[in-house]
N, C-alpha and C. Protein backbone atom coordinates (compact mmCIF):
# COMPACT_ATOMS: atom_id res chain seq x y z
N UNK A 1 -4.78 -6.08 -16.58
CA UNK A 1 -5.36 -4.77 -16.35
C UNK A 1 -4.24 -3.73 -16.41
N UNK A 2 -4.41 -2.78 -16.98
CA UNK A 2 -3.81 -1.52 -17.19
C UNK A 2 -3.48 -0.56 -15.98
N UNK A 3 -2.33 0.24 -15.80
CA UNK A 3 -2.04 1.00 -14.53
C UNK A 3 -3.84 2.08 -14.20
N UNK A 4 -4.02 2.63 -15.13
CA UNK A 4 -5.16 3.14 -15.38
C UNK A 4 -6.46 3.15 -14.78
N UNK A 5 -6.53 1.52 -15.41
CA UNK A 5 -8.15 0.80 -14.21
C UNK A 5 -7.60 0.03 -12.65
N UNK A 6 -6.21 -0.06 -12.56
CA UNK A 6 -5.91 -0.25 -11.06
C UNK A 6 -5.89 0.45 -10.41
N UNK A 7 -5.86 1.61 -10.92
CA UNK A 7 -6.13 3.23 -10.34
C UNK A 7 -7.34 3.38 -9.61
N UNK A 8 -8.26 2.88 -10.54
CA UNK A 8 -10.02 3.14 -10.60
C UNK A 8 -10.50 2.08 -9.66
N UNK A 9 -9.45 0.94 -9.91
CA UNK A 9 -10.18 0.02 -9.22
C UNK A 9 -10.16 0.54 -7.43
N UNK A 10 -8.85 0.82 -6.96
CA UNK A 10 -9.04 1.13 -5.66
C UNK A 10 -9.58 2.49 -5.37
N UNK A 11 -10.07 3.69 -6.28
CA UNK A 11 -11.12 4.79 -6.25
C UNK A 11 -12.45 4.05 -6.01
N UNK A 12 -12.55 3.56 -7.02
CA UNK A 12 -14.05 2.52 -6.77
C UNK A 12 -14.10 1.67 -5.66
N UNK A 13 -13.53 1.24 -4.92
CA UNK A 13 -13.30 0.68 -3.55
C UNK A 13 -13.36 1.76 -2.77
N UNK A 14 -12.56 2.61 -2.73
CA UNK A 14 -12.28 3.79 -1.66
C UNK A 14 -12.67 5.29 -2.20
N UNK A 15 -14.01 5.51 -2.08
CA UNK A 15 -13.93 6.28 -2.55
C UNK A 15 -13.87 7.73 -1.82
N UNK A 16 -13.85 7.19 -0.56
CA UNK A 16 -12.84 8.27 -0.05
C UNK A 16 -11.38 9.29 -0.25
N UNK A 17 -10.87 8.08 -1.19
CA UNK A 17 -9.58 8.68 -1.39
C UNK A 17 -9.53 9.65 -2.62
N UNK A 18 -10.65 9.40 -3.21
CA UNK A 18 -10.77 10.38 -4.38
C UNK A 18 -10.07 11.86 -4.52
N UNK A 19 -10.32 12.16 -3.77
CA UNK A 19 -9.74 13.95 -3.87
C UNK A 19 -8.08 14.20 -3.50
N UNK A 20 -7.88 12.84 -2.62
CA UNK A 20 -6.55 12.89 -2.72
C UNK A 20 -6.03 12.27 -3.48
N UNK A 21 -6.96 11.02 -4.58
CA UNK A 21 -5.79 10.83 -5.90
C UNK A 21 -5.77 11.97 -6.91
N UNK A 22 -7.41 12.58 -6.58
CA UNK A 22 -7.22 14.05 -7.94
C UNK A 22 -6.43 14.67 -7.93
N UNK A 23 -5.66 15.34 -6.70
CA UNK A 23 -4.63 15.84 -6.09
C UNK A 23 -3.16 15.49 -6.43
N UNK A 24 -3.28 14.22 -6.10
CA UNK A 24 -2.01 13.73 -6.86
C UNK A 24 -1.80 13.17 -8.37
N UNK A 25 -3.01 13.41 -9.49
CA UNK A 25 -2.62 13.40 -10.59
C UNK A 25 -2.94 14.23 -11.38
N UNK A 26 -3.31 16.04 -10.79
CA UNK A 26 -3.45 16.98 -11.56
C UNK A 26 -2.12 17.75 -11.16
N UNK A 27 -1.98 17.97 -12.22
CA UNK A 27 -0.29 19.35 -11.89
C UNK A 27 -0.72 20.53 -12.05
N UNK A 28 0.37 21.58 -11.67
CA UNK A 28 0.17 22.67 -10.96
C UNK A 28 -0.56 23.74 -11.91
N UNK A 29 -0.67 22.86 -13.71
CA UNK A 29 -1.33 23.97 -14.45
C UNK A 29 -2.75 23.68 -14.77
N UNK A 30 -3.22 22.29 -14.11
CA UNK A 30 -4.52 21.72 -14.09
C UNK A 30 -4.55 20.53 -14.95
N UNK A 31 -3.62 20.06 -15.74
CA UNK A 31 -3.66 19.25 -16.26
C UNK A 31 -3.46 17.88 -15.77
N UNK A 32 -4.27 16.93 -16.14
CA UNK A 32 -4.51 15.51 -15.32
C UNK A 32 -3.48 14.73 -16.39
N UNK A 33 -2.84 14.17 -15.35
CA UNK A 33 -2.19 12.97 -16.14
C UNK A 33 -1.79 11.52 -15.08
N UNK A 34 -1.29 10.43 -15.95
CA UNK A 34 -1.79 8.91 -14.93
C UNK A 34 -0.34 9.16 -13.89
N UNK A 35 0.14 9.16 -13.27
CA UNK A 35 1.65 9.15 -12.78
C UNK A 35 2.15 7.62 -12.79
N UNK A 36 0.56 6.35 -12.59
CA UNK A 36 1.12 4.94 -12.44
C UNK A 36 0.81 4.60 -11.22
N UNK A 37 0.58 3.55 -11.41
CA UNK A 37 -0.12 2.12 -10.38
C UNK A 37 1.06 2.54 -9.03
N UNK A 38 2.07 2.31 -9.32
CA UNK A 38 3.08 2.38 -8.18
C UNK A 38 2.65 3.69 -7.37
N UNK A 39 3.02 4.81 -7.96
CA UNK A 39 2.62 6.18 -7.35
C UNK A 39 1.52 6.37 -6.91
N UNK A 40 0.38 5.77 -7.13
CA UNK A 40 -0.94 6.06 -6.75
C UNK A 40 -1.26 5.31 -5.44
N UNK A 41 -0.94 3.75 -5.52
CA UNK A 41 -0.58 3.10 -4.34
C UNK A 41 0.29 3.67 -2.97
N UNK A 42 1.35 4.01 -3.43
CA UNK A 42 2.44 4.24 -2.75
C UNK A 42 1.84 5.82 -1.82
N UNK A 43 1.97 6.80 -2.99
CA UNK A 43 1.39 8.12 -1.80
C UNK A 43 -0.40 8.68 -1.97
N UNK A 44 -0.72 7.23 -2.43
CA UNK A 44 -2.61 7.72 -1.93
C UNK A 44 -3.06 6.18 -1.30
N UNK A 45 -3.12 5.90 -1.51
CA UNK A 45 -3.43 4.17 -0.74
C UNK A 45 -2.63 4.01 1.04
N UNK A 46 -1.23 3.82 0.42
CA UNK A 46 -0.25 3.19 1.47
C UNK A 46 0.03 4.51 3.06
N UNK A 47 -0.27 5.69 2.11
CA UNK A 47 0.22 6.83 2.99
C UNK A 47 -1.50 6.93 3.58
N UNK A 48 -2.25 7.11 3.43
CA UNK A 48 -4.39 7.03 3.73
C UNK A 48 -3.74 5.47 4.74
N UNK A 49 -3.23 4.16 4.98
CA UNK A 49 -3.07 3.26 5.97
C UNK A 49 -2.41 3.56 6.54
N UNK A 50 -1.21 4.99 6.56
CA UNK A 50 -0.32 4.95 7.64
C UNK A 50 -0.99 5.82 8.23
N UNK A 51 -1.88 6.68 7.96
CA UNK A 51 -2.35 7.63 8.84
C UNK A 51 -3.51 7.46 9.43
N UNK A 52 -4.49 6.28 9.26
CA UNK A 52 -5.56 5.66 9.81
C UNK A 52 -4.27 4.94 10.97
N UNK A 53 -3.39 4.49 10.44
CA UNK A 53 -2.40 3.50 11.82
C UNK A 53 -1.90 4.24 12.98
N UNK A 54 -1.44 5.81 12.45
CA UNK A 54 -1.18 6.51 13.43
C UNK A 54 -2.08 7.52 14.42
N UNK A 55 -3.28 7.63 13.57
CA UNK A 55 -4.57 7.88 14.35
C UNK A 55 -5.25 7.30 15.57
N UNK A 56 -4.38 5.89 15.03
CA UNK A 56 -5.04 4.64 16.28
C UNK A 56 -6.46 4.01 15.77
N UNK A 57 -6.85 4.28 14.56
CA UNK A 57 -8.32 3.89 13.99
C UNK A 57 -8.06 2.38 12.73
N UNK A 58 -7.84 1.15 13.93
CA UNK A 58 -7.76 0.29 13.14
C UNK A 58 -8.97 -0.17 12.76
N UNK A 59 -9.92 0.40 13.05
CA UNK A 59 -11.29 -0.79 12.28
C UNK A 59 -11.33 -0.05 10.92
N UNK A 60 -10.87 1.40 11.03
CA UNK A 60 -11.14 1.74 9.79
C UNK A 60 -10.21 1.06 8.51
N UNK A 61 -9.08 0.88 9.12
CA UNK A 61 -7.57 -0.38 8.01
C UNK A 61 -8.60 -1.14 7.72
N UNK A 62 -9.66 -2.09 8.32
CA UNK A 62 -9.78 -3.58 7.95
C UNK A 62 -9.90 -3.72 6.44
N UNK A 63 -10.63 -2.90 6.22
CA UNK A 63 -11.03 -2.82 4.85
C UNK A 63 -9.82 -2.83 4.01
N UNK A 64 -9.12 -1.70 4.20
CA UNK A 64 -7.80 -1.37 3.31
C UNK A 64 -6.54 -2.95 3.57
N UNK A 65 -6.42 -3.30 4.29
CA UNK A 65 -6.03 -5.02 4.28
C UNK A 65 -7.03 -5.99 3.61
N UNK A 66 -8.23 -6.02 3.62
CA UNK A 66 -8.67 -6.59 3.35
C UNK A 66 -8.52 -6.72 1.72
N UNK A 67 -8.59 -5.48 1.48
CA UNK A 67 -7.85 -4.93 -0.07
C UNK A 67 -7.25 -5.20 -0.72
N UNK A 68 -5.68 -5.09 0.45
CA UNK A 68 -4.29 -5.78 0.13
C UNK A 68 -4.41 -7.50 -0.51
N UNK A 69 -4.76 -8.07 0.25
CA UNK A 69 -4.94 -9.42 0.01
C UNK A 69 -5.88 -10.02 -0.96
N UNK A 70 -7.13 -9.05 -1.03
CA UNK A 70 -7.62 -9.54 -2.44
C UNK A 70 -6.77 -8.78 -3.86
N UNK A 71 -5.72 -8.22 -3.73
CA UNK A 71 -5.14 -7.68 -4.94
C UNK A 71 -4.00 -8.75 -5.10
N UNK A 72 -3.36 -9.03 -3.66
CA UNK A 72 -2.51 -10.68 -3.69
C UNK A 72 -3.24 -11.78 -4.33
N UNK A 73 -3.96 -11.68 -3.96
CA UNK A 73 -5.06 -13.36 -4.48
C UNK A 73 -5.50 -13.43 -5.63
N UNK A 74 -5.64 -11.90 -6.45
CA UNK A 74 -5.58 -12.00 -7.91
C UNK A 74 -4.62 -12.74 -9.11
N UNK A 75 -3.79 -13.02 -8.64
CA UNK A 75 -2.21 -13.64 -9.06
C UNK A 75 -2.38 -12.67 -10.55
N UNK A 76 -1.92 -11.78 -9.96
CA UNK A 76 -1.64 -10.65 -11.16
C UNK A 76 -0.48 -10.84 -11.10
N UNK A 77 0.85 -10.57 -11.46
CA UNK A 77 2.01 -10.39 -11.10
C UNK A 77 2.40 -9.06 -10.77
N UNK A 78 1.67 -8.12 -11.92
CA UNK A 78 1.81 -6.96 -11.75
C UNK A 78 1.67 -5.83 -10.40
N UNK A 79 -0.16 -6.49 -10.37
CA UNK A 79 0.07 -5.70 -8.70
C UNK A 79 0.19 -6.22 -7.91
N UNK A 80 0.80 -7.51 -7.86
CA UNK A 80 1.42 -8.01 -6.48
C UNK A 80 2.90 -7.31 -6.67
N UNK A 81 3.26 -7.30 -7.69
CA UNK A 81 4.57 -6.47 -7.35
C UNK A 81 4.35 -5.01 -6.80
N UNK A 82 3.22 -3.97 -7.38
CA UNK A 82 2.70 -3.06 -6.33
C UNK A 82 2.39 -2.56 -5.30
N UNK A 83 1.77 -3.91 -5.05
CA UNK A 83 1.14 -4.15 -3.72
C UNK A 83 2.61 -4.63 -2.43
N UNK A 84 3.92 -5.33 -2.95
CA UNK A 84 4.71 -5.53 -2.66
C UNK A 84 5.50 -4.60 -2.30
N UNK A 85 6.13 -3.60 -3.54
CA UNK A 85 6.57 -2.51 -3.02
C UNK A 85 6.24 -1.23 -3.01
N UNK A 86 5.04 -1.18 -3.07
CA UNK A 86 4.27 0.57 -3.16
C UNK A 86 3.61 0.32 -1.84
N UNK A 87 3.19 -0.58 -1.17
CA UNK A 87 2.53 -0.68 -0.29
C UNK A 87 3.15 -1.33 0.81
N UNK A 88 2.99 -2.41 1.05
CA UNK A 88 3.80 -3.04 2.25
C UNK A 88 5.16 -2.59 2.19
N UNK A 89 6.22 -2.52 1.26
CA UNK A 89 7.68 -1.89 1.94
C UNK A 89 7.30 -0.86 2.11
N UNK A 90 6.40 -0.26 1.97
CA UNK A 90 6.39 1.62 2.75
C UNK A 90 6.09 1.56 4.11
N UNK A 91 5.08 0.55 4.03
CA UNK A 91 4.81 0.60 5.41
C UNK A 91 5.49 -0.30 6.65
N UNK A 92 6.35 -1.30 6.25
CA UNK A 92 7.31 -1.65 6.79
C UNK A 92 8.78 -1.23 7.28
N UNK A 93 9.03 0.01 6.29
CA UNK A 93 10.06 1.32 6.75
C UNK A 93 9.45 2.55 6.94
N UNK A 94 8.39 2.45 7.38
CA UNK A 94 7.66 3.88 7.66
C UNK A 94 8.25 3.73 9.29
N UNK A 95 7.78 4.70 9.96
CA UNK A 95 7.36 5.00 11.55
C UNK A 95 6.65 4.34 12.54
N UNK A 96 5.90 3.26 11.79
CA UNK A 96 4.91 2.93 12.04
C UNK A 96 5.53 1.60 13.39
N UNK A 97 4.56 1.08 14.16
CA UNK A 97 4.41 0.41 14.92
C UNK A 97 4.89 -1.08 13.80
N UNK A 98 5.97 -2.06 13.59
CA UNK A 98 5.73 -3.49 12.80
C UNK A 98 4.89 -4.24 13.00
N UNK A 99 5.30 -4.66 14.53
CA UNK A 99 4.34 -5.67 14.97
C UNK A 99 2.53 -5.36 15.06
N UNK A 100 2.35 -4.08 14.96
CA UNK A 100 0.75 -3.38 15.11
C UNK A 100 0.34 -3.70 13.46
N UNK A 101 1.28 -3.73 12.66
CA UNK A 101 1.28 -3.94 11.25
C UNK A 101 0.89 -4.97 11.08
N UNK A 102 1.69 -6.18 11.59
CA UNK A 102 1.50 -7.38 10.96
C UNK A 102 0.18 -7.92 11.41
N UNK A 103 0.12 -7.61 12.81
CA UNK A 103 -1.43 -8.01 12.62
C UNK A 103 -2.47 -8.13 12.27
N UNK A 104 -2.59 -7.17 11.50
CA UNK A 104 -3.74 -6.73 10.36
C UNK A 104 -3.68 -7.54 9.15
N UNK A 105 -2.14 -8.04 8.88
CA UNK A 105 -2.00 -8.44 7.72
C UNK A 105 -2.89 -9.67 7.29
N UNK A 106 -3.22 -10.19 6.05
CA UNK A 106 -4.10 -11.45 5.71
C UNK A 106 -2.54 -12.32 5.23
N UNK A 107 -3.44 -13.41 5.07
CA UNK A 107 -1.85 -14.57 4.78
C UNK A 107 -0.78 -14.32 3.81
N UNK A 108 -1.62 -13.90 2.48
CA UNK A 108 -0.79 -13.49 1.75
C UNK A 108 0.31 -12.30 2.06
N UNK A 109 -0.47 -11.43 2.50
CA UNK A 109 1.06 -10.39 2.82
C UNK A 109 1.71 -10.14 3.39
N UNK A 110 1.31 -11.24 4.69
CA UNK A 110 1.87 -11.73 6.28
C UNK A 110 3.08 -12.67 5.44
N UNK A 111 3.00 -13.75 4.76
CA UNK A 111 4.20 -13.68 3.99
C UNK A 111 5.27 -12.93 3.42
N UNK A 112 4.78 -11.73 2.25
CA UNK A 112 5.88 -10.95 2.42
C UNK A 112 6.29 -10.41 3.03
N UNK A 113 5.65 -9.70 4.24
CA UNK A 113 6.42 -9.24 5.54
C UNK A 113 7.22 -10.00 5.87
N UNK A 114 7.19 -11.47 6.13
CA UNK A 114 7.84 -12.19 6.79
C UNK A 114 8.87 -11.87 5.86
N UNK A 115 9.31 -11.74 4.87
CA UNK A 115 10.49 -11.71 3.68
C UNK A 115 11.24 -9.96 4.21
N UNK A 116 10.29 -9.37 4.71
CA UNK A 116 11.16 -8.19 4.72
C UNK A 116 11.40 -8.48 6.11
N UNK A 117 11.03 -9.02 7.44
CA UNK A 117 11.66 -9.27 8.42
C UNK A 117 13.01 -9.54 8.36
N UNK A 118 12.80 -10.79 7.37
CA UNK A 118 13.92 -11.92 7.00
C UNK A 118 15.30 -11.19 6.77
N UNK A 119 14.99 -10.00 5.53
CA UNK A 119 15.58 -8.91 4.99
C UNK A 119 16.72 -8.08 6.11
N UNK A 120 15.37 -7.75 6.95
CA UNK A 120 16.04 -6.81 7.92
C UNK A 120 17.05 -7.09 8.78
N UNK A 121 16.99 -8.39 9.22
CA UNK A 121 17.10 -9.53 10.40
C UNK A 121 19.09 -9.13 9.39
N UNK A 122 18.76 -9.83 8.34
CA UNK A 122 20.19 -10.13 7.95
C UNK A 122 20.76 -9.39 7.50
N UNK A 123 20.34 -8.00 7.04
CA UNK A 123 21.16 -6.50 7.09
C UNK A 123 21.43 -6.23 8.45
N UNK A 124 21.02 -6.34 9.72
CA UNK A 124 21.50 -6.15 10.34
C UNK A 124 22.77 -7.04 11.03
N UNK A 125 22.34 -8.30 10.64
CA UNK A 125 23.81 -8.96 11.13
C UNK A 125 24.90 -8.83 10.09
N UNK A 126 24.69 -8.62 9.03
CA UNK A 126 25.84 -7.69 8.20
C UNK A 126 26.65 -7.17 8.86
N UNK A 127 25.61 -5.66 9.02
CA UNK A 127 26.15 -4.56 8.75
C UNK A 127 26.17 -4.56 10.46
N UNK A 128 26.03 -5.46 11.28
CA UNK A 128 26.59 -5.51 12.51
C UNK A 128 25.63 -4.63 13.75
């Protein structure tokens, strides 16, 4: 699948988010263009879960995890690499609560978290 219909696909899931992906792929002279799977994820998807997280409105996430993990379970490579770093590393160096994070997570991405724990764990004994 094309950056294009992965776009559509989570509009057509959420179609709440609509006006804020129109938002983020019309420019300032009206003209629409794709910016990409990463960008669309990253500040209309990932940033719409950090602010349902900081609202305190987790029943409304379930869905949007639930999301996450059926886009893991696709064995796309593509948007698991998306979903990898447009989504979960944002929200794993965001503000956000971790541990309030991981709970939500489904198996699949409760794994890569565990990889950016792993990550963190040993930058910090690095870098001391």
């Amino acid at each position: 699948m094309d950056s294009p219909r992965w776009n559509q696909l989570l509009i057509h899931r959420f179609p709440e988010l609509d006006a804020k992906y129109r938002k983020e792929i019309t420019w300032g002279d009206g003209e629409i263009d794709d910016p990409g799977t990463h960008v669309i994820y990253s500040d209309v998807f990932a940033d719409e879960i950090e602010k349902l997280l900081e609202s305190g409105d987790l029943l409304a996430t379930k869905g949007y995890f639930a999301f996450i993990e059926e886009l893991l379970d696709m064995g796309d490579k593509y948007i698991e690499n998306v979903v990898t770093v447009s989504v979960l590393e944002n929200l794993f160096y965001s503000t956000l609560d971790r541990n309030q994070v991981k709970k939500l997570l489904g198996p699949a991405a409760l794994k890569i978290w565990k990889g950016y724990e792993q990550f963190d764990a040993n930058q910090k004994r690095v870098n001391g």
